[in-house]
Protein backbone atom coordinates (compact mmCIF):
# COMPACT_ATOMS: atom_id res chain seq x y z
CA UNK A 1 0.00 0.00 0.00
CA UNK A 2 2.70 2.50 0.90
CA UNK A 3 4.18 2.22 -2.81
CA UNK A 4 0.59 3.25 -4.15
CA UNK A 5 0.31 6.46 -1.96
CA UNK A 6 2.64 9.23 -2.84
CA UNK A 7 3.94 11.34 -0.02
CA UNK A 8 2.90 13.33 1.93
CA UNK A 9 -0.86 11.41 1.74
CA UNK A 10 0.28 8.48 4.03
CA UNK A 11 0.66 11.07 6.69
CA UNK A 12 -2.52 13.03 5.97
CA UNK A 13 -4.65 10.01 6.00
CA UNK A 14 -2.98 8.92 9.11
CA UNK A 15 -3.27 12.15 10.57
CA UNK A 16 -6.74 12.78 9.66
CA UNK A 17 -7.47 9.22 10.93
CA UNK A 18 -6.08 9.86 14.65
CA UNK A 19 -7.88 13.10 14.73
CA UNK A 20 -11.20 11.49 13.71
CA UNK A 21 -10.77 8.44 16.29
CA UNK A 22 -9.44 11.20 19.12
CA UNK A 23 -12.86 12.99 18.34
CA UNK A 24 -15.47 10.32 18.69
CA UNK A 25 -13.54 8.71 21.39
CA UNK A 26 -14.08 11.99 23.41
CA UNK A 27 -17.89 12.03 22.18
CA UNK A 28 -18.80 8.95 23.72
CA UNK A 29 -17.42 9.55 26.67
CA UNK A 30 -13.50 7.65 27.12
CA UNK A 31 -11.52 9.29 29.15
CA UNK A 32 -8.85 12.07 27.88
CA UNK A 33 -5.64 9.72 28.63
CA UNK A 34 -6.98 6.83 27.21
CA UNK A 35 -8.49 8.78 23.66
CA UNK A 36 -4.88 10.12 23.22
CA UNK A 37 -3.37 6.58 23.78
CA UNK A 38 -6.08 4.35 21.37
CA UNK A 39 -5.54 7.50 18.94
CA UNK A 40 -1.58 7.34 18.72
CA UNK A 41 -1.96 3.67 18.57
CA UNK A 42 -4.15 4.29 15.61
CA UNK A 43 -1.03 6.60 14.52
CA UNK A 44 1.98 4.42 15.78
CA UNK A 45 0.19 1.61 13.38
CA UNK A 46 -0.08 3.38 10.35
CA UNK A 47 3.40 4.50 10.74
CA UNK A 48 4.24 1.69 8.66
CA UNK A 49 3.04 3.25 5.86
CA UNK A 50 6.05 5.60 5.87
CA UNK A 51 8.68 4.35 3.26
CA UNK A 52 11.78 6.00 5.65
CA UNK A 53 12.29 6.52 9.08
CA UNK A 54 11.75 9.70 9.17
CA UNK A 55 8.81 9.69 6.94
CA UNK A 56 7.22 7.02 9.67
CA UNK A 57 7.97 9.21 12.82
CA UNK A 58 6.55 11.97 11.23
CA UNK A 59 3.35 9.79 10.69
CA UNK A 60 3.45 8.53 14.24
CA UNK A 61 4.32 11.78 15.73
CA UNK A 62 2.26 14.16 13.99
CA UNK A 63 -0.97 13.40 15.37
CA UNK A 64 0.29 14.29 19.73
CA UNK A 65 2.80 16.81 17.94
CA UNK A 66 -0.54 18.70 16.75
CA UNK A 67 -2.64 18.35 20.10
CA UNK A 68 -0.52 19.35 22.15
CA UNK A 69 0.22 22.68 20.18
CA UNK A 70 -3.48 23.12 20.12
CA UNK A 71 -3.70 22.46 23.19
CA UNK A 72 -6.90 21.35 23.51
CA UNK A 73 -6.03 17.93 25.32
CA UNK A 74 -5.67 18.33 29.69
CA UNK A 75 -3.40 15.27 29.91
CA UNK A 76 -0.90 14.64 32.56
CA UNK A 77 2.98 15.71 31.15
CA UNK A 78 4.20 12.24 31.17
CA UNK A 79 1.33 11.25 28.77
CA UNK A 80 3.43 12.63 25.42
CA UNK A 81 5.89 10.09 26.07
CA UNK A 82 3.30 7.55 25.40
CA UNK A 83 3.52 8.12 21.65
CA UNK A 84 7.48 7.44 21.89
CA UNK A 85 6.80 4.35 23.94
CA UNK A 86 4.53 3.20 21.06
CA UNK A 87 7.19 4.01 18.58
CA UNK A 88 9.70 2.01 20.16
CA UNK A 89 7.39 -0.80 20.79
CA UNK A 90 6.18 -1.31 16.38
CA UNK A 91 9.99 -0.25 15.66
CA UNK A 92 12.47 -1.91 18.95
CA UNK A 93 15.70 -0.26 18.70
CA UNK A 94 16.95 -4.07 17.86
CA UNK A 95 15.36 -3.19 14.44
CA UNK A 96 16.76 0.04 13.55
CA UNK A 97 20.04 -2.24 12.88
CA UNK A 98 18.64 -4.28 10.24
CA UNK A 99 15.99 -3.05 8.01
CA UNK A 100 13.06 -0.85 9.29
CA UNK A 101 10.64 -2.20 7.25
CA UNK A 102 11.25 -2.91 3.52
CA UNK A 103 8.17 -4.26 2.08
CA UNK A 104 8.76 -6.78 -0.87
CA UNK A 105 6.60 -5.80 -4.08
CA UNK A 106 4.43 -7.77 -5.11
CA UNK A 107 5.74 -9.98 -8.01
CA UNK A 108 9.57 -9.39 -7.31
CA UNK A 109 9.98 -13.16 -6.38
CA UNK A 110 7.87 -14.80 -9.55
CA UNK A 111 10.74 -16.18 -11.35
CA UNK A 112 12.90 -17.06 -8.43
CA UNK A 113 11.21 -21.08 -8.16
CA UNK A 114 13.02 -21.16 -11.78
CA UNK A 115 16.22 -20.60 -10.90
CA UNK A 116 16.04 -21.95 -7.39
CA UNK A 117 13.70 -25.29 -7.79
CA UNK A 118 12.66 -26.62 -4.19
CA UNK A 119 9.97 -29.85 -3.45
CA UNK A 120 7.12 -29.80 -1.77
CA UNK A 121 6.86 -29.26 1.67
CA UNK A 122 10.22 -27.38 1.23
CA UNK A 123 11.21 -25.10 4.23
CA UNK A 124 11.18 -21.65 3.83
CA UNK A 125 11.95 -18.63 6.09
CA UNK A 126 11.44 -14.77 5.99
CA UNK A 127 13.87 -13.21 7.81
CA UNK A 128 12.77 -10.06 9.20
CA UNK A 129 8.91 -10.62 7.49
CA UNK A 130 7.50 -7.34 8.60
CA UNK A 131 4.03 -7.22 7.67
CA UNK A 132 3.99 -10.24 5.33
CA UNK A 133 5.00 -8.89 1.87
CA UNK A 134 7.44 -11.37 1.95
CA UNK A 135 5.40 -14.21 2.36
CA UNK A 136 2.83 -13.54 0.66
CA UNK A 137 5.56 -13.07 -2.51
CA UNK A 138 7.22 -16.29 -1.52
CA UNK A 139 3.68 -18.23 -1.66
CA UNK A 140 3.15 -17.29 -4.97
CA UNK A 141 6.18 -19.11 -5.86
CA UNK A 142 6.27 -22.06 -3.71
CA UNK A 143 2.46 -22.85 -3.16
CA UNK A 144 3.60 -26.05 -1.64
CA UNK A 145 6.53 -24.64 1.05
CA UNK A 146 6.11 -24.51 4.27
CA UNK A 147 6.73 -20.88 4.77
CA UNK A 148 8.18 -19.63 8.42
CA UNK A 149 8.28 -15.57 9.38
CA UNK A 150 10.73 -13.95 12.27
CA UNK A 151 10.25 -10.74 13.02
CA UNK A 152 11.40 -8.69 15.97
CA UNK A 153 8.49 -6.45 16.46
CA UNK A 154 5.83 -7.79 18.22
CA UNK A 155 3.02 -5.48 16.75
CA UNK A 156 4.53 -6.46 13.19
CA UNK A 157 4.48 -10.07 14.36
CA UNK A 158 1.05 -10.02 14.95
CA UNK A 159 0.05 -8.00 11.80
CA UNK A 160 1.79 -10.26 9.87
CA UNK A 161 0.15 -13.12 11.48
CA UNK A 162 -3.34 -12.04 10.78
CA UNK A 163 -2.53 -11.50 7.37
CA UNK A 164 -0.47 -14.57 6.32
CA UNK A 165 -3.09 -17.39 8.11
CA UNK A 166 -0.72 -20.12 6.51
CA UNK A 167 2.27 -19.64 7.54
CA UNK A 168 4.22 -19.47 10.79
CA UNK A 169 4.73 -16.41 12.58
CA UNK A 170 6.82 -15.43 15.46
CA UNK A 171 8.51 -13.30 17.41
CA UNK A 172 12.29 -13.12 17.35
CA UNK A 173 15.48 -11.85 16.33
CA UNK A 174 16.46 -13.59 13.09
CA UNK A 175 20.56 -13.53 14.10
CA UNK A 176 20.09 -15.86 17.08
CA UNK A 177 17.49 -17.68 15.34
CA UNK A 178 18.71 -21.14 13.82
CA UNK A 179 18.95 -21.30 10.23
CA UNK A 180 19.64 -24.77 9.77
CA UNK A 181 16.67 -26.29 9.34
CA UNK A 182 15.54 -24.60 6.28
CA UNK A 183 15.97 -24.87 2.57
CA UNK A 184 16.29 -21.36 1.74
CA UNK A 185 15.98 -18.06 3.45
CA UNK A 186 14.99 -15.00 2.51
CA UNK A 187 16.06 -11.44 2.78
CA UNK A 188 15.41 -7.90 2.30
CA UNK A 189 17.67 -5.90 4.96
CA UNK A 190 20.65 -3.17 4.34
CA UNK A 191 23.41 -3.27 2.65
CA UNK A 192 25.35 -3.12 6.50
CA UNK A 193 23.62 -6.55 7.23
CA UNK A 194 24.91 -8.73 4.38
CA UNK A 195 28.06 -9.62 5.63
CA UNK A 196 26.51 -10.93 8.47
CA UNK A 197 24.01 -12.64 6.61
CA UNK A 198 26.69 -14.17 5.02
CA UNK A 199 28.52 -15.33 7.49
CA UNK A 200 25.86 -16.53 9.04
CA UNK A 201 24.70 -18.61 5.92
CA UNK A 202 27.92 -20.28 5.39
CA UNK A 203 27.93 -21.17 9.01
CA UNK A 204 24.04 -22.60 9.09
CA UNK A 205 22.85 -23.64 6.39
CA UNK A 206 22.88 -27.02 5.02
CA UNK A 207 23.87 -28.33 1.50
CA UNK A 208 21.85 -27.22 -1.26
CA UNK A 209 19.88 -24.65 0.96
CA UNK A 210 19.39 -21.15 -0.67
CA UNK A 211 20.36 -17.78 0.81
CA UNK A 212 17.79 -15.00 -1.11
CA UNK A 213 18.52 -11.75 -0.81
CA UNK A 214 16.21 -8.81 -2.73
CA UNK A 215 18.53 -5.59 -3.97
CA UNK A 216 21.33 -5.78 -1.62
CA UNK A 217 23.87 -8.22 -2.81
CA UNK A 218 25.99 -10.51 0.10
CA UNK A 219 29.09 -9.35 -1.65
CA UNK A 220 31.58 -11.71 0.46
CA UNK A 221 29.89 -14.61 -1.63
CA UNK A 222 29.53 -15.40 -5.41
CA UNK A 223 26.33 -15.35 -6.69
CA UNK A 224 24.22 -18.51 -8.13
CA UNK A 225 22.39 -16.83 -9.71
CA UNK A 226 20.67 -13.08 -10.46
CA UNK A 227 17.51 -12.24 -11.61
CA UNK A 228 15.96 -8.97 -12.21
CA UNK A 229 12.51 -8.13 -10.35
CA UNK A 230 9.75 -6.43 -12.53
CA UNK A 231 10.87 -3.16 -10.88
CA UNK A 232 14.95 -3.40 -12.04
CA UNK A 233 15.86 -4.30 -8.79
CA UNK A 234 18.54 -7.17 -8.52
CA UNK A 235 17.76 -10.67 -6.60
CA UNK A 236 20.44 -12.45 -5.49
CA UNK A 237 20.52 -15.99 -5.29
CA UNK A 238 23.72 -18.12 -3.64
CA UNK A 239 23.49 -21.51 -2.86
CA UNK A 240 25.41 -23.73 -0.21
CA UNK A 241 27.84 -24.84 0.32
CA UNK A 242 28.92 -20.98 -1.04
CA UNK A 243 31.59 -19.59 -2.63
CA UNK A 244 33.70 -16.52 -2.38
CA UNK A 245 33.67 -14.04 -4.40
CA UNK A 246 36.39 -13.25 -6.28
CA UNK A 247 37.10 -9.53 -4.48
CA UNK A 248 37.00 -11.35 -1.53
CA UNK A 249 39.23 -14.89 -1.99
CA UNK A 250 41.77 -12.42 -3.72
């Protein structure tokens, strides 16, 4: 959704939307300190709408920012921390290390079950699966996987649970997670991740197990394969056991 609204309407919808909820939960009679709280929640939530990080605090923040300037809310002076608490809690500080939250368009993984062939009832993980763009792309190409999603944020978890039924969903952070198990895993992080999704890879995963990584290539390894999503963007495609690449065996 967030590559089909151009800025700044996510944060005028969002905006609009907290003001709207703050409103009628006042009319029917909630409490001041617990109408600001549902209506940042409201904001915190659509936050992932923002395609940077700035771009989603100004989503999240906008919304208290503009009460309290108006000042027509009588809420205790700890209460505008709430919105930062909420902020913290969709986006942990764990995740501002590895991607925020890079949604994967649809269609940018519909050729990858030709050039990376798994059975049925292969194993598949999302690493870092956000909201479920991920999944939902790597369903389309392996109807038959087993698909697993890790992601560290616990209201992202259990967005992305609600909208991928079918697969697995939990919480956790996907560096201490075990990789071995699984037949490929997929990524779309930063480009200051991939060497340690690399090294984690060659360390983990078994035999003939795929690491997947959308845009951002893991430059200590040689490539299987690239394809070319119906966007431009690269997808990178190395299979164990890997090998280095040449700028990095010398």
């Amino acid at each position: 959704m967030a590559a089909r609204l151009r800025w700044p309407l996510p944060a005028v919808l969002a905006w609009a939307g907290s003001w709207l909820a703050y409103a009628a939960l006042l009319r029917v009679g909630t409490g001041g300190l617990w109408a600001l709280a549902l209506a940042c929640v409201l904001g915190a939530l659509a936050s992932v709408l923002g395609s940077s990080w700035w771009r989603r605090g100004l989503i999240a923040l906008g919304f208290p920012l503009s009460l309290a300037l108006s000042g027509a809310a009588a809420v205790p002076a700890w209460a505008w921390l709430l919105p930062l608490l909420l902020l913290l809690l969709v986006y942990p500080l764990n995740a501002w290390r590895d991607a925020p939250l890079f949604p994967t368009p649809p269609g940018a993984l519909q050729a990858l079950a030709t050039q990376a062939p798994l059975p049925a009832g292969a194993h598949i993980l999302d690493a870092g699966c956000g909201l479920g763009h991920g999944l939902q792309a790597l369903r389309r190409a392996y109807p038959a996987a087993q698909l697993d999603g890790l992601e560290w944020s616990w209201p992202l978890r259990g967005l992305c649970a609600l909208r991928c039924p079918w697969a697995r969903v939990r919480q956790g952070d996907i560096w201490r997670a075990d990789w071995s198990s699984y037949d490929m895993v997929y990524l779309f992080q930063r480009p200051e991740s991939m060497a340690r999704a690399a090294a984690k890879a060659g360390a983990e995963l078994k035999a003939g197990a795929w690491l997947v990584s959308l845009e951002f290539a893991a430059t200590a390894l040689q490539p299987q394969a690239q394809l070319f999503c119906p966007d431009g963007r690269p997808l990178w495609l190395y299979q164990a056991p890997f090998t280095a690449s040449a700028r990095q065996g010398g």
